[in-house]
Protein backbone atom coordinates (compact mmCIF):
# COMPACT_ATOMS: atom_id res chain seq x y z
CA UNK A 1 0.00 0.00 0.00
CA UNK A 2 1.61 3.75 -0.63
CA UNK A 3 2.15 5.58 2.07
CA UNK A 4 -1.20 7.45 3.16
CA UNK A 5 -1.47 11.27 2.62
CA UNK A 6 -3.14 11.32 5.51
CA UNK A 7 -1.40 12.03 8.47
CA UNK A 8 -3.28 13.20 11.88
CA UNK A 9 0.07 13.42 13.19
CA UNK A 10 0.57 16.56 11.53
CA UNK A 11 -1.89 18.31 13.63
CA UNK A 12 -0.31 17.03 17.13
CA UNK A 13 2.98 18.29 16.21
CA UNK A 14 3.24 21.12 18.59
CA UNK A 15 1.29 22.00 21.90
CA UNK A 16 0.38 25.33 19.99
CA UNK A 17 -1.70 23.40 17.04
CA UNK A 18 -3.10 21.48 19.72
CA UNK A 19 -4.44 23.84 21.75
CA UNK A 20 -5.99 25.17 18.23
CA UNK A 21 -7.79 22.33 17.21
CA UNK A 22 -8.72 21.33 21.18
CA UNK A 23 -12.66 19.73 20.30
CA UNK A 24 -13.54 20.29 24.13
CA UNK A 25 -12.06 23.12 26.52
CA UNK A 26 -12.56 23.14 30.12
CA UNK A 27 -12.16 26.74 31.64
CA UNK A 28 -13.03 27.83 35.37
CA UNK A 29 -16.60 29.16 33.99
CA UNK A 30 -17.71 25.40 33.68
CA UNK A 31 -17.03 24.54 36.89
CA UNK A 32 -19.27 24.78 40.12
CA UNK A 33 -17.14 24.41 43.96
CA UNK A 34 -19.44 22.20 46.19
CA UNK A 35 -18.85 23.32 49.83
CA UNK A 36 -20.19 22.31 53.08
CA UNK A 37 -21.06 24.81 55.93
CA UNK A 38 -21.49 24.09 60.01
CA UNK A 39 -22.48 25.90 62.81
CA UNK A 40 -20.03 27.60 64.83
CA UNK A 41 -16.66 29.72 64.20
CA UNK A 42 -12.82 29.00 64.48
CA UNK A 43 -11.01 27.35 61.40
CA UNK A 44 -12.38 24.71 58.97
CA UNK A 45 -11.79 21.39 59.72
CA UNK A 46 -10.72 18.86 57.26
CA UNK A 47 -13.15 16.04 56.09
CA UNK A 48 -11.05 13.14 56.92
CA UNK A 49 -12.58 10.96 53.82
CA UNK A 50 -12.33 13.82 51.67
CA UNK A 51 -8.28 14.98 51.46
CA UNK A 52 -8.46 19.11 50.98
CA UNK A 53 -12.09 19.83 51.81
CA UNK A 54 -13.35 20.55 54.42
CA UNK A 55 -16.49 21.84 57.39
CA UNK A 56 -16.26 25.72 57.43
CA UNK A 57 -17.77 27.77 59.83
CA UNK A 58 -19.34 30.89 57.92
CA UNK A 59 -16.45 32.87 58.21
CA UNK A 60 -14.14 30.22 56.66
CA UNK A 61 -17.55 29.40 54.09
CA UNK A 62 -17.73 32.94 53.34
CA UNK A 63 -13.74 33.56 53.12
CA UNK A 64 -13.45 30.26 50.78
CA UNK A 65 -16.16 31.00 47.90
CA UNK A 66 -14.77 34.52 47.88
CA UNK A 67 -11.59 32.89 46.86
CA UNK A 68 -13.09 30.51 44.27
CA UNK A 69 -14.85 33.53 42.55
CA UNK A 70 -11.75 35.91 42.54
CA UNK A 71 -10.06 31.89 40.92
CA UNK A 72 -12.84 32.85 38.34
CA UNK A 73 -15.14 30.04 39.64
CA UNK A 74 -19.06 31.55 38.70
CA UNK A 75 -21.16 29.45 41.78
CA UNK A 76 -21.30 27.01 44.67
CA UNK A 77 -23.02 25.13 45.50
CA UNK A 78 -23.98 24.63 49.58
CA UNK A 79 -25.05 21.77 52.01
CA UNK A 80 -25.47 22.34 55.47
CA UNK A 81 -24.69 20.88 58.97
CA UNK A 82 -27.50 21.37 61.35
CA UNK A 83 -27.16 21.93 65.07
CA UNK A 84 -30.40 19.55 65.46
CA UNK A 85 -31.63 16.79 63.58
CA UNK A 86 -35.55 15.74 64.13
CA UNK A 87 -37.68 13.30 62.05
CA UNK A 88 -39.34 16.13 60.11
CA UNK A 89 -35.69 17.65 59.28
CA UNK A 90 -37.28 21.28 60.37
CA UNK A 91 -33.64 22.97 60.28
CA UNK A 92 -33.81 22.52 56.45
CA UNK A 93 -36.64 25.33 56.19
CA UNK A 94 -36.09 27.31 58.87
CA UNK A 95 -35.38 30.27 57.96
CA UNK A 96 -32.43 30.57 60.64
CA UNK A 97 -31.14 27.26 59.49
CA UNK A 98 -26.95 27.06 58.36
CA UNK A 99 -27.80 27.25 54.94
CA UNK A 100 -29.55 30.14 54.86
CA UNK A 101 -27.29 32.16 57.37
CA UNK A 102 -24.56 30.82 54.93
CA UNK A 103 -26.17 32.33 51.80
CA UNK A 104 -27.40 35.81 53.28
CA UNK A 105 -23.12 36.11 54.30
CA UNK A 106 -21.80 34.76 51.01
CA UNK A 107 -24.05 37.32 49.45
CA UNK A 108 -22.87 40.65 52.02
CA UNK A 109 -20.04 39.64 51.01
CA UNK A 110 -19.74 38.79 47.24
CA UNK A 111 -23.57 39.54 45.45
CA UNK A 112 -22.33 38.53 42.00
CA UNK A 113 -21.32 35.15 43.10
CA UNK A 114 -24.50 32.37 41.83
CA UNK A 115 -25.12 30.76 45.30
CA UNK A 116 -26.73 27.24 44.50
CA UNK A 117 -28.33 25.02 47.33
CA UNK A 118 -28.95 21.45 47.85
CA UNK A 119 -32.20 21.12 48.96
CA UNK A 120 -33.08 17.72 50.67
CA UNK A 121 -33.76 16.76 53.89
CA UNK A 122 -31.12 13.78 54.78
CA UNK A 123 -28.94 15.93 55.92
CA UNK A 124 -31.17 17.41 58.65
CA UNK A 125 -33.63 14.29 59.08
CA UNK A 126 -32.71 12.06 62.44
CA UNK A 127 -33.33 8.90 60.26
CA UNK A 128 -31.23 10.54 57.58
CA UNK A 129 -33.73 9.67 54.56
CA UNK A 130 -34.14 12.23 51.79
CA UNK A 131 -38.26 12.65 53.01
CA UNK A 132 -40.70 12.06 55.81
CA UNK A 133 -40.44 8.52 56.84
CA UNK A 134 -43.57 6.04 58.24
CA UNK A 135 -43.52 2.62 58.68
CA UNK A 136 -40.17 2.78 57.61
CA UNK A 137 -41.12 4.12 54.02
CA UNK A 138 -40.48 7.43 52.77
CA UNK A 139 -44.05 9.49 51.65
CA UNK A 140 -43.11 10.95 48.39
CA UNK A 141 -45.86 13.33 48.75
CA UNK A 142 -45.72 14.60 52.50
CA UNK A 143 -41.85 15.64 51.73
CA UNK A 144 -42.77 17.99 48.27
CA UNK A 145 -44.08 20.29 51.04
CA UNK A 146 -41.34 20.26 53.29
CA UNK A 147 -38.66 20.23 50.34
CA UNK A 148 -40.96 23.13 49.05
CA UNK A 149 -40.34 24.97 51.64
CA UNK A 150 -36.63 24.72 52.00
CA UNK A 151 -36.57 25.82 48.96
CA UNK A 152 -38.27 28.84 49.19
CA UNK A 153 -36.34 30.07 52.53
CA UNK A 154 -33.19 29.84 50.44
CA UNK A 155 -34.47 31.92 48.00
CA UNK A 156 -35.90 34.58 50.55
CA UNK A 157 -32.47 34.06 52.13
CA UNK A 158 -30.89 35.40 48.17
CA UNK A 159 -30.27 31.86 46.57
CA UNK A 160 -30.15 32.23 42.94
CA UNK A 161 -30.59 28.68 42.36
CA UNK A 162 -32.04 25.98 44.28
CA UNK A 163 -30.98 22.25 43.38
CA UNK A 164 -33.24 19.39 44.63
CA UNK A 165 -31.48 16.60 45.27
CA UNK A 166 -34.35 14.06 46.79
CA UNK A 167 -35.34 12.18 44.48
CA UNK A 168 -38.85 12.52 45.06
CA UNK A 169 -41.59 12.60 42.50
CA UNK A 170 -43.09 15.72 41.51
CA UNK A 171 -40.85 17.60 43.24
CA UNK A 172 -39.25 20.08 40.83
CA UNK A 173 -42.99 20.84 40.03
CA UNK A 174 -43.69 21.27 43.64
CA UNK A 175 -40.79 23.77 44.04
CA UNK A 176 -41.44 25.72 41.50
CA UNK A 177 -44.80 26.34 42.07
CA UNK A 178 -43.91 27.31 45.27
CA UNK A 179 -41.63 29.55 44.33
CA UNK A 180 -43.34 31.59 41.74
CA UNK A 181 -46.36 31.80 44.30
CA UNK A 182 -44.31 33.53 47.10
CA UNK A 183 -42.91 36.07 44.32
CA UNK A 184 -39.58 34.41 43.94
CA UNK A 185 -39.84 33.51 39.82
CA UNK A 186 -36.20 34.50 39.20
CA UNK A 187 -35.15 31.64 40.98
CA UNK A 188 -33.83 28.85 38.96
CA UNK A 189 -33.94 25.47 39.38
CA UNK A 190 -30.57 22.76 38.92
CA UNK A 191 -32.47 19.53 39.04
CA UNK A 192 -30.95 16.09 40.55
CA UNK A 193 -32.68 14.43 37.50
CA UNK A 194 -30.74 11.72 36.90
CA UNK A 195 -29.49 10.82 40.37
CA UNK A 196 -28.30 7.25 40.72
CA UNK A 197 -28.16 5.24 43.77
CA UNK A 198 -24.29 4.58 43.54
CA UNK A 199 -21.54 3.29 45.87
CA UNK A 200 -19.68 6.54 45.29
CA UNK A 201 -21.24 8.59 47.43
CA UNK A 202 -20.05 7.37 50.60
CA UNK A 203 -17.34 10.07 51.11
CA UNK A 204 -19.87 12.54 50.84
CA UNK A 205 -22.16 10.72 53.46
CA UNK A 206 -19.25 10.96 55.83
CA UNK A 207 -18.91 14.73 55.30
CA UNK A 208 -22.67 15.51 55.10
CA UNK A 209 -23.49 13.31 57.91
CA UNK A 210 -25.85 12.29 55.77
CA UNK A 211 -25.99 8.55 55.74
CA UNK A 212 -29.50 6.40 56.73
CA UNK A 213 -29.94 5.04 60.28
CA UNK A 214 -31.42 2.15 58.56
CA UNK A 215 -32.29 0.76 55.01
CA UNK A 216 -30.43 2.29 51.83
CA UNK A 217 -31.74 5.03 49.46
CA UNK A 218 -32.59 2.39 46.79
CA UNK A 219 -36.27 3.31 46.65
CA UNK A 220 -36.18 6.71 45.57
CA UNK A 221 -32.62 7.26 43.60
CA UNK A 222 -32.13 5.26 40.30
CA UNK A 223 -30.99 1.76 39.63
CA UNK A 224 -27.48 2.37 38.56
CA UNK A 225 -28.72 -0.25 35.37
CA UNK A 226 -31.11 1.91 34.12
CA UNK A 227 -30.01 4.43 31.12
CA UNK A 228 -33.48 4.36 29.63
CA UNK A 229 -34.93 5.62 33.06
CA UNK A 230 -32.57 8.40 33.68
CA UNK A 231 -33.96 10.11 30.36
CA UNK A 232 -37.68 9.95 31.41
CA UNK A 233 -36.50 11.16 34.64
CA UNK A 234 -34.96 14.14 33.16
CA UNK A 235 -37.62 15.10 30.60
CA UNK A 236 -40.26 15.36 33.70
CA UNK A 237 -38.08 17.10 34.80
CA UNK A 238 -37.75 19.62 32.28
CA UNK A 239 -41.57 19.75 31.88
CA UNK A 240 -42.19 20.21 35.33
CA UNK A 241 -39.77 23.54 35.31
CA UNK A 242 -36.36 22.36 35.91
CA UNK A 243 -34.09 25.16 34.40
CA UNK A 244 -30.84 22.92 34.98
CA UNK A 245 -30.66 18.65 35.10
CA UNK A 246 -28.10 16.87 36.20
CA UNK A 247 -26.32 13.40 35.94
CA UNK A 248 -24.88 12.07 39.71
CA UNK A 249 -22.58 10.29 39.36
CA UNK A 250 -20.55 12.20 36.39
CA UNK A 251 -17.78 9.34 35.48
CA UNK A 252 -19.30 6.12 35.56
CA UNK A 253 -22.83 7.21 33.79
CA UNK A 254 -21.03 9.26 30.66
CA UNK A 255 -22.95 7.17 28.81
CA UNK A 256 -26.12 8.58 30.18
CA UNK A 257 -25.16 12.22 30.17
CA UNK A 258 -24.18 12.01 26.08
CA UNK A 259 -28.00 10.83 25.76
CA UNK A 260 -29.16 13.15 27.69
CA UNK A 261 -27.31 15.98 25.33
CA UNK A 262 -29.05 14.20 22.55
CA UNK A 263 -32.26 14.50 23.84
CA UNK A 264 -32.48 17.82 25.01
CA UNK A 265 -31.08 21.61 24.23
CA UNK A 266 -31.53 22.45 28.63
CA UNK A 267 -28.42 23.64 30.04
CA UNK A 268 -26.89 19.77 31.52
CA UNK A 269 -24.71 19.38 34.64
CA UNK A 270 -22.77 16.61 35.93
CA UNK A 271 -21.49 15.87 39.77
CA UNK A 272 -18.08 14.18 39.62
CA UNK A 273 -18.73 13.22 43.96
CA UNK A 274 -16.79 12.91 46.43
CA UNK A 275 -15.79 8.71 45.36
CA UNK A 276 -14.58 9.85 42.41
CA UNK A 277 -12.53 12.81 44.39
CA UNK A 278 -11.62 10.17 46.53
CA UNK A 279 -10.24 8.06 43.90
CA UNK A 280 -8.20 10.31 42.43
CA UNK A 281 -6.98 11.66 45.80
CA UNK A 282 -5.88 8.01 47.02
CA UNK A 283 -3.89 7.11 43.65
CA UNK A 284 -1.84 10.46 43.28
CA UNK A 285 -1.09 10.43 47.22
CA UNK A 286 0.29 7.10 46.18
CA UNK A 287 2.37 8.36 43.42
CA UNK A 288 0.65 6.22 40.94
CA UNK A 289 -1.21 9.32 38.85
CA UNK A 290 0.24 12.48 38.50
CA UNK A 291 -2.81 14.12 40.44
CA UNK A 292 -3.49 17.70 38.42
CA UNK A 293 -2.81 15.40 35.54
CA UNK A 294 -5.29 13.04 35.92
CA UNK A 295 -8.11 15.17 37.36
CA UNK A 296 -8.25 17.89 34.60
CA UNK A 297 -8.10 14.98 32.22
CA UNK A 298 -11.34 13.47 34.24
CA UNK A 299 -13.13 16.87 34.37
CA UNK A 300 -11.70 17.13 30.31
CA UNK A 301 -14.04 13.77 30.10
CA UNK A 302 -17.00 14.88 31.43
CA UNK A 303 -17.25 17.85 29.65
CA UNK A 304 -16.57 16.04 26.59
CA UNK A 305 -19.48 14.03 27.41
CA UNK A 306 -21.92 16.79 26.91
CA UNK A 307 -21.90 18.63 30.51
CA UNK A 308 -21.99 22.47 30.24
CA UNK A 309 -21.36 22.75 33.43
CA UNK A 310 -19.50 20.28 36.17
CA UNK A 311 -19.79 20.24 39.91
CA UNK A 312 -16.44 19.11 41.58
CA UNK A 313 -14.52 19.50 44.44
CA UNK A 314 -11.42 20.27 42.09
CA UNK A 315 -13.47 23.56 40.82
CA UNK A 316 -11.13 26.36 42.71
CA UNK A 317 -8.04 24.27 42.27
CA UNK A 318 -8.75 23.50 38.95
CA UNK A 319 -9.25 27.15 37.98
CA UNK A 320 -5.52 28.04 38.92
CA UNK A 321 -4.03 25.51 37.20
CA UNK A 322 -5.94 26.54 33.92
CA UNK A 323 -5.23 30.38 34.33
């Protein structure tokens, strides 16, 4: 055979060509920092399962999303530690609750950062489901009204966007009826659409506090099988008002979030959590990836993928190394 004329080589040659013909490009504006806010002052402590992140008091919150904006980072993206947990999770709505302390100092401080925040109940629930539970059984419709009001006491609290993470049916509906009935119709909505019930989360649960007292999540997050699924799950989503959806995991379900930018022209989000973070972490302390390496190149991939935006723990970092 001659020689092809064809070479793709050519256009590898130097790091300038590449960075001209770069298909996907991953700059600090895609990125969203996830950050978790306690009760209380003095310095942040480190999340043990969760190398380089960390509890904040406000000050330390407030301090630390000030620095990923000035990084260039556009949002974060809050969960909160309650002083109290009770079986109705009534922290989550009040309107004195962390998060929304949190949210009216991030925004003294620094208005034209997007403040984003997860709205569920787990966190704040003494069972630690995502809704109200009986008879061991969370009731799907009991918990729209409790997760509609959380959401609407971030948003009088200056939220710009509220992100349900629950899993419950109806919910984004719920929400945003809610919200456009107490005046607060500028408020956007980041959906958990596709939100599978996946063994990476467990970090997170450690950080959160987060995990159940008993049973698993299985009922109400998706079967980590099910691509099919995820799509209806985002499309009632969209129809029911969802501004943003998301894919959770990000890495192990890129599959699912190239469908979903197939199927729909929404603005798409992924969550690269805290077991992938964890991952990566553990190898490069290890010396077997070079760490800032390997996670721009996973971030690279799930923007690739079809996510306009990606919620990860790297997002501050991240935006240093690529300025």
């Amino acid at each position: 055979m001659p020689f092809p004329t064809t070479r793709l080589r050519r256009l590898r040659r130097t790091s300038s060509i590449r960075q001209m013909l770069r298909e996907t490009r991953l700059a600090p504006a895609d990125m969203i920092q996830p950050l978790f806010v306690r009760h209380g002052g003095g310095p942040s402590d480190e999340i043990a399962s969760m190398p380089g992140q960390h509890h904040h008091g406000i000050d330390g919150l407030v301090e630390t999303a000030v620095a990923a904006y000035a990084a260039g980072v556009p949002a974060v993206l809050l969960f909160g530690l309650p002083a109290r947990k009770d079986e109705a999770g009534s922290e989550a709505y009040d309107p004195e609750g962390i998060v929304q302390l949190a949210v009216r100092a991030i925004k003294a401080e620094q208005p034209e950062l997007t403040v984003i925040t997860d709205v569920c109940l787990c966190q704040y629930t003494s069972h630690g489901h995502c809704g109200v539970l009986r008879d061991g059984v969370v009731e799907n419709d009991i918990s729209l009204e409790l997760l509609a009001d959380t959401a609407v006491s971030h948003a009088n609290a200056g939220a710009d966007m509220v992100a349900p993470s629950d899993m419950m049916d109806g919910r984004v509906g719920a929400i945003r009826a809610s919200l456009d009935n107490e005046g607060r119709t500028d408020t956007a909505i980041m959906a958990y659409s596709a939100k599978f019930a996946s063994a990476f989360y467990g970090p997170f649960r450690d950080a959160a506090h987060s995990a159940p007292s008993e049973g698993d999540r299985r009922a109400y997050q998706m079967d980590p099988a099910n691509g099919n699924e995820a799509i209806r799950e985002a499309l009632l989503d969209i129809d029911e008002g969802a501004d943003v959806v998301m894919v959770k995991p990000a890495m192990p379900y890129l599959d699912v979030l190239r469908r979903l930018r197939s199927e729909t022209l929404v603005p798409l989000a992924a969550y690269q959590v805290s077991g992938e973070y964890a991952m990566l972490e553990a190898a490069a302390a290890r010396g077997l990836v070079d760490r800032r390496a390997a996670a721009l190149e996973a971030l690279t991939g799930i923007r690739r993928a079809g996510a306009d935006l990606v919620i990860t723990y790297y997002a501050a970092e991240a935006a240093a190394w690529l300025s």
